[in-house]
C-alpha atoms as a PDB file:
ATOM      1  CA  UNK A   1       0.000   0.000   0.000  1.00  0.00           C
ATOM      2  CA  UNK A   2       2.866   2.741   0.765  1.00  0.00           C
ATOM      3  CA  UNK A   3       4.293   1.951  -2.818  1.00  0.00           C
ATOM      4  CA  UNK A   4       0.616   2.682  -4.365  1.00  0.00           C
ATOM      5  CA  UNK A   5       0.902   5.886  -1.986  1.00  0.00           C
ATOM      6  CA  UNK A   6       4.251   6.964  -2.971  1.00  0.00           C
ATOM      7  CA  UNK A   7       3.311   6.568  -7.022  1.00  0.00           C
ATOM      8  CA  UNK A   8      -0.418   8.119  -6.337  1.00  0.00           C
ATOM      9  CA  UNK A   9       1.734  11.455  -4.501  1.00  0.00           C
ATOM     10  CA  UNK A  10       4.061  10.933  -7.074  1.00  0.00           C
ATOM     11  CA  UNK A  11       1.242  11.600  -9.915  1.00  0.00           C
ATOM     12  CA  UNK A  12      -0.793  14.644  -7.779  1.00  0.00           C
ATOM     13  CA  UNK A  13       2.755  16.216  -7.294  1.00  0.00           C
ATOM     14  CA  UNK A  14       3.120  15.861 -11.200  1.00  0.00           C
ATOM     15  CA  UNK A  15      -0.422  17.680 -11.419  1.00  0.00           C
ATOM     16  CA  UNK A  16       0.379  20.488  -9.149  1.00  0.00           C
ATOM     17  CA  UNK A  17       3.577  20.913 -10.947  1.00  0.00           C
ATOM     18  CA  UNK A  18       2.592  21.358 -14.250  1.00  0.00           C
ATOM     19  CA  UNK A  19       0.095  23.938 -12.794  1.00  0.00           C
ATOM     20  CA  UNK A  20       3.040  25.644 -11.155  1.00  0.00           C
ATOM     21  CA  UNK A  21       5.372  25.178 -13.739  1.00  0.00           C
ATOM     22  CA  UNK A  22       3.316  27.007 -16.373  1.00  0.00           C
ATOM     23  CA  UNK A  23       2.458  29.720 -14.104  1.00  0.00           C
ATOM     24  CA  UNK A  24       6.403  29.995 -13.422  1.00  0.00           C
ATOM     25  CA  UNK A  25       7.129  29.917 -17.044  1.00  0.00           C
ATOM     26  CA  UNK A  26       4.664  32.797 -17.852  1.00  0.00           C
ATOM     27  CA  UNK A  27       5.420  34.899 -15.408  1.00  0.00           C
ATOM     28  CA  UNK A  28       9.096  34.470 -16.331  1.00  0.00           C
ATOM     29  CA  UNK A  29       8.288  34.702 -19.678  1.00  0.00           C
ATOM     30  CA  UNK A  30       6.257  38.408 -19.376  1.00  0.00           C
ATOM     31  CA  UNK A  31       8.929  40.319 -17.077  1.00  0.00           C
ATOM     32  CA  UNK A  32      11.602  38.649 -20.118  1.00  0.00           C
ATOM     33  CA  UNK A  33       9.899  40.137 -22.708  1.00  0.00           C
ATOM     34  CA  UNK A  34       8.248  43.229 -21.643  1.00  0.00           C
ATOM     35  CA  UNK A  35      10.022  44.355 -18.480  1.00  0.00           C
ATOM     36  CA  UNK A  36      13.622  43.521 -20.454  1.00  0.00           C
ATOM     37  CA  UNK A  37      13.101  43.434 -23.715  1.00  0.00           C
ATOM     38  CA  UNK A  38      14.392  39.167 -24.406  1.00  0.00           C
ATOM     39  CA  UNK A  39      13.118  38.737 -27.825  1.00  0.00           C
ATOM     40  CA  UNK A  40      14.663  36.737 -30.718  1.00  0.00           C
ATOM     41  CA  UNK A  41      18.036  36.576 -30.531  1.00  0.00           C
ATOM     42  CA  UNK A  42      18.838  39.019 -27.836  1.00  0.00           C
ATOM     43  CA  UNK A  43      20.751  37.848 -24.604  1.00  0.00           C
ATOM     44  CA  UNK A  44      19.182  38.095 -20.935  1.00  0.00           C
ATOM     45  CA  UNK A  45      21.760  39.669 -18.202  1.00  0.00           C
ATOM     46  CA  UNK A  46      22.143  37.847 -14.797  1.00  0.00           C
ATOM     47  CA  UNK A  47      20.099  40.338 -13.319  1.00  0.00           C
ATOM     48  CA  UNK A  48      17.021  40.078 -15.703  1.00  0.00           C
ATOM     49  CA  UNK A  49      17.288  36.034 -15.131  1.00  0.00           C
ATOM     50  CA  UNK A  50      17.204  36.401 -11.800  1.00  0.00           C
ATOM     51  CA  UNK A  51      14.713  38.845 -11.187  1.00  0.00           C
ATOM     52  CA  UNK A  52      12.157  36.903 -13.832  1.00  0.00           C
ATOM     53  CA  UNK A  53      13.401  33.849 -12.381  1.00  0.00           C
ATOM     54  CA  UNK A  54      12.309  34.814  -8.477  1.00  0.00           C
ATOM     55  CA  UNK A  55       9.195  36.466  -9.401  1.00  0.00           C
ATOM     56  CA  UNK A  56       8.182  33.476 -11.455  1.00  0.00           C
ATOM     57  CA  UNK A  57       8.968  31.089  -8.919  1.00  0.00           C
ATOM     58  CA  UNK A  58       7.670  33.023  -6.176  1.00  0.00           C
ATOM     59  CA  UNK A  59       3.767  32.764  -7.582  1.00  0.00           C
ATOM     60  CA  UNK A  60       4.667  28.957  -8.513  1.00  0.00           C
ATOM     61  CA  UNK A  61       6.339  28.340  -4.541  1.00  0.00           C
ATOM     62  CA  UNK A  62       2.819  29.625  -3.497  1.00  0.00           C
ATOM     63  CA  UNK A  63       0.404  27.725  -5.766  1.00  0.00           C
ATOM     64  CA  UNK A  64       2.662  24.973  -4.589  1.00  0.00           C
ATOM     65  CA  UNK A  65       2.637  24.801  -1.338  1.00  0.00           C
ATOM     66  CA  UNK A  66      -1.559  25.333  -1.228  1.00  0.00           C
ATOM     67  CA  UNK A  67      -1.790  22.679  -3.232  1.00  0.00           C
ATOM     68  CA  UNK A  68       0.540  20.178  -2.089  1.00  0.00           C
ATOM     69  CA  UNK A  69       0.058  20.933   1.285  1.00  0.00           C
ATOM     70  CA  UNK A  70      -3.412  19.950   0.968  1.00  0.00           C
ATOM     71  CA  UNK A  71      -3.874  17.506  -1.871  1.00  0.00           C
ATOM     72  CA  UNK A  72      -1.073  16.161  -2.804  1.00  0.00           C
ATOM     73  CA  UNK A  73       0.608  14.607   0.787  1.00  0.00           C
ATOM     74  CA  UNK A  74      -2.685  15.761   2.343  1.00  0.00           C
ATOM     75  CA  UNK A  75      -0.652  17.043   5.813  1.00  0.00           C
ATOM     76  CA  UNK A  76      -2.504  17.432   8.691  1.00  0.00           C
ATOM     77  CA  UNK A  77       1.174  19.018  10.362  1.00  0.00           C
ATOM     78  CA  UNK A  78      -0.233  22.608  11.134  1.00  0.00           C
ATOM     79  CA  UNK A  79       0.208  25.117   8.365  1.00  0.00           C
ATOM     80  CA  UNK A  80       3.215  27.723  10.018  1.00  0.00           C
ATOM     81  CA  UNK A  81       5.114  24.110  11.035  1.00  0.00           C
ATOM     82  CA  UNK A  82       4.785  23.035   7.422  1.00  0.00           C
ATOM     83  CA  UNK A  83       5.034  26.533   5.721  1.00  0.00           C
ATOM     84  CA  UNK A  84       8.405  27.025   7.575  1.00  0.00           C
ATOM     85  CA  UNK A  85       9.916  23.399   6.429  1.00  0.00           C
ATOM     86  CA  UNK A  86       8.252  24.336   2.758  1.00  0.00           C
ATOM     87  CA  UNK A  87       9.920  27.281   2.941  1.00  0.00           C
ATOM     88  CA  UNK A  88      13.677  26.406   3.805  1.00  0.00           C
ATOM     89  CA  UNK A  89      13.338  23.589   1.300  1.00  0.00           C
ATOM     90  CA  UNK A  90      12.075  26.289  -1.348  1.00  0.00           C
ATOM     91  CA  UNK A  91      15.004  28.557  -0.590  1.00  0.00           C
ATOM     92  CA  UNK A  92      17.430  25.676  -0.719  1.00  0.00           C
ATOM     93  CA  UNK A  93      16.332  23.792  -3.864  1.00  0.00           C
ATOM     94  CA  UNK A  94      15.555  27.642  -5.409  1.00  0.00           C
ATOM     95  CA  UNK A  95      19.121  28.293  -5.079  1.00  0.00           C
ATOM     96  CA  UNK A  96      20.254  25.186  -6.446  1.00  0.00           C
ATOM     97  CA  UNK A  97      18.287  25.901  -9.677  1.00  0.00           C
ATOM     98  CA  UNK A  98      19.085  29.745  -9.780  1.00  0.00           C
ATOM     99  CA  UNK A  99      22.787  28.366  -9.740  1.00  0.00           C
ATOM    100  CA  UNK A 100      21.992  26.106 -12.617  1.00  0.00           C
ATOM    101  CA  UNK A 101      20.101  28.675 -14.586  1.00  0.00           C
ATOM    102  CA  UNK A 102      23.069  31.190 -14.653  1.00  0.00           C
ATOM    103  CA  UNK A 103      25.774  28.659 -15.305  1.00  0.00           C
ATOM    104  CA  UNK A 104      23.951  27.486 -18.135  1.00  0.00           C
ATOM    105  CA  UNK A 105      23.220  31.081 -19.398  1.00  0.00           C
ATOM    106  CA  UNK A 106      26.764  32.730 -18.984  1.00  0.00           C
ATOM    107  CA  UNK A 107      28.247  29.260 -20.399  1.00  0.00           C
ATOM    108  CA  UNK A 108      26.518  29.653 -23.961  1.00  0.00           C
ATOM    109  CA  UNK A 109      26.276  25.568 -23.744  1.00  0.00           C
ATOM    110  CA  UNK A 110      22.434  25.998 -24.642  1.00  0.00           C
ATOM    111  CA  UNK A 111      21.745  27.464 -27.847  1.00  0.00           C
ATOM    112  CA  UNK A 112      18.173  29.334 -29.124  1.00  0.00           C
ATOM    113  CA  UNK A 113      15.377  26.763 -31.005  1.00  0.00           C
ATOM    114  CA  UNK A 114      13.836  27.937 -34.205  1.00  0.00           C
ATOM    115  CA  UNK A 115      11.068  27.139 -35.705  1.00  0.00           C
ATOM    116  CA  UNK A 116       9.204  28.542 -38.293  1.00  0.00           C
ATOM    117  CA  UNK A 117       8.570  32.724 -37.345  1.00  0.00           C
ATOM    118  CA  UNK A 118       9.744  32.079 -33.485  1.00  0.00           C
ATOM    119  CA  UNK A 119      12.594  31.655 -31.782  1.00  0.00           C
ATOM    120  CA  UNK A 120      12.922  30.443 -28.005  1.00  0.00           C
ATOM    121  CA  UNK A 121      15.869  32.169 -26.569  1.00  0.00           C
ATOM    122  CA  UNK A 122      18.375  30.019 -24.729  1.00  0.00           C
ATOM    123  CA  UNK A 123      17.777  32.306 -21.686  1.00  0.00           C
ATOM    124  CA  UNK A 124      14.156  30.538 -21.750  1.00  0.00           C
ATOM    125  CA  UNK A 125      15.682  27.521 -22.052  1.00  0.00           C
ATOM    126  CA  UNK A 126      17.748  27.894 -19.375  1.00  0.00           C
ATOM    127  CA  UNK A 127      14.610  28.932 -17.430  1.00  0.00           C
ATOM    128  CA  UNK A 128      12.981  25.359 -18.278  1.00  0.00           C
ATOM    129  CA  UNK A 129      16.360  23.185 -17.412  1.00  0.00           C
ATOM    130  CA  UNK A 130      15.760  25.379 -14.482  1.00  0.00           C
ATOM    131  CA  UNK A 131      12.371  24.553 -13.861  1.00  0.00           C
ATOM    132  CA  UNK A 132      12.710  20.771 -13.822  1.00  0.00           C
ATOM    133  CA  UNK A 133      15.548  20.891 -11.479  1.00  0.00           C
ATOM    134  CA  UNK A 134      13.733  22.647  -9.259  1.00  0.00           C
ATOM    135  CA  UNK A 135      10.954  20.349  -8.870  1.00  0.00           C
ATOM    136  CA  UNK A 136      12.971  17.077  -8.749  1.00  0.00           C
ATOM    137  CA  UNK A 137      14.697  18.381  -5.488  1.00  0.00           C
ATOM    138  CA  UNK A 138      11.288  19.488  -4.514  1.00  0.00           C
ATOM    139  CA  UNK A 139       9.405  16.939  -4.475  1.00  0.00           C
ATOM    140  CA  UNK A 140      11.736  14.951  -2.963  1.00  0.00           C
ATOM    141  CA  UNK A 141      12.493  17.304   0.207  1.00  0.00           C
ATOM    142  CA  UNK A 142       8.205  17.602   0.518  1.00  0.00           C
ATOM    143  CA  UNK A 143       7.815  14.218   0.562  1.00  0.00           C
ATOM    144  CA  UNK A 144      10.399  13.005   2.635  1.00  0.00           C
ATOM    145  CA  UNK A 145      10.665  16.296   5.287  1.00  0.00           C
ATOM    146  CA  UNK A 146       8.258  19.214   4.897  1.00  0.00           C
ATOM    147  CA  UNK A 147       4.932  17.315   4.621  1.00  0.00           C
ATOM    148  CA  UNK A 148       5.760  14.082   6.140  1.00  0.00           C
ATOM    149  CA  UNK A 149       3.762  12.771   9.384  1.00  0.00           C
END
């Protein structure tokens, strides 16, 4: 039965983060393109990464914990005990990623996709690698620390 558990978490956790990942990617996505101008071919500074990279993940760490709290490992630990552990974890496995994202950026290892009349910058990409990092480590630290019994 825990197996069954584990893989039904597994799948909810999959849920929530597609809901949070596309809500990180958008919001990452607008303050790119209309707060700093990424478009095309043009190159994102550290800065503009990591100020669409915190904002984005800031609405997705909230939609996250909500939902995961609730549905996903359905916690009855009391919400400031759990919002504290979510928190460190999101701070520790955000940095992680944020690390990644910049490496990858400044390293010119990831190069833009074309196809057709759009382009999607390697600074986006590096967003996405970012992205799935992020909720690897996640998931793992929720399920094993922040929401457990």
């Amino acid at each position: 039965m825990k197996g069954k558990n584990s893989f039904v978490q597994l799948i909810k956790y999959g849920i929530v983060g597609v809901s949070n990942t596309l809500l990180t990617a958008f919001i990452i996505w607008v303050i790119l393109k209309f707060l700093f101008g990424v478009n095309g071919d043009a190159e994102a500074s550290p800065l503009a990464m990591s100020i669409a990279n915190i904002f984005g993940f800031v609405a997705g760490v909230i939609n996250s914990f909500v939902f995961n709290r609730k549905w996903t490992f359905n916690s009855s630990v009391s919400w400031k005990k759990s919002f504290l552990k979510f928190s460190a974890g999101f701070a520790c496995c955000y940095l992680i990623q944020l690390g990644i994202v910049l490496l990858l950026n400044e390293s010119d290892i990831i190069t833009p996709i074309r196809y057709k009349a759009y382009t999607l910058t390697a600074a986006y990409i590096c967003q996405l690698i970012g992205i799935v990092s992020y909720t690897l480590l996640n998931f793992f630290y929720n399920k094993y620390y922040a929401f457990k019994k």
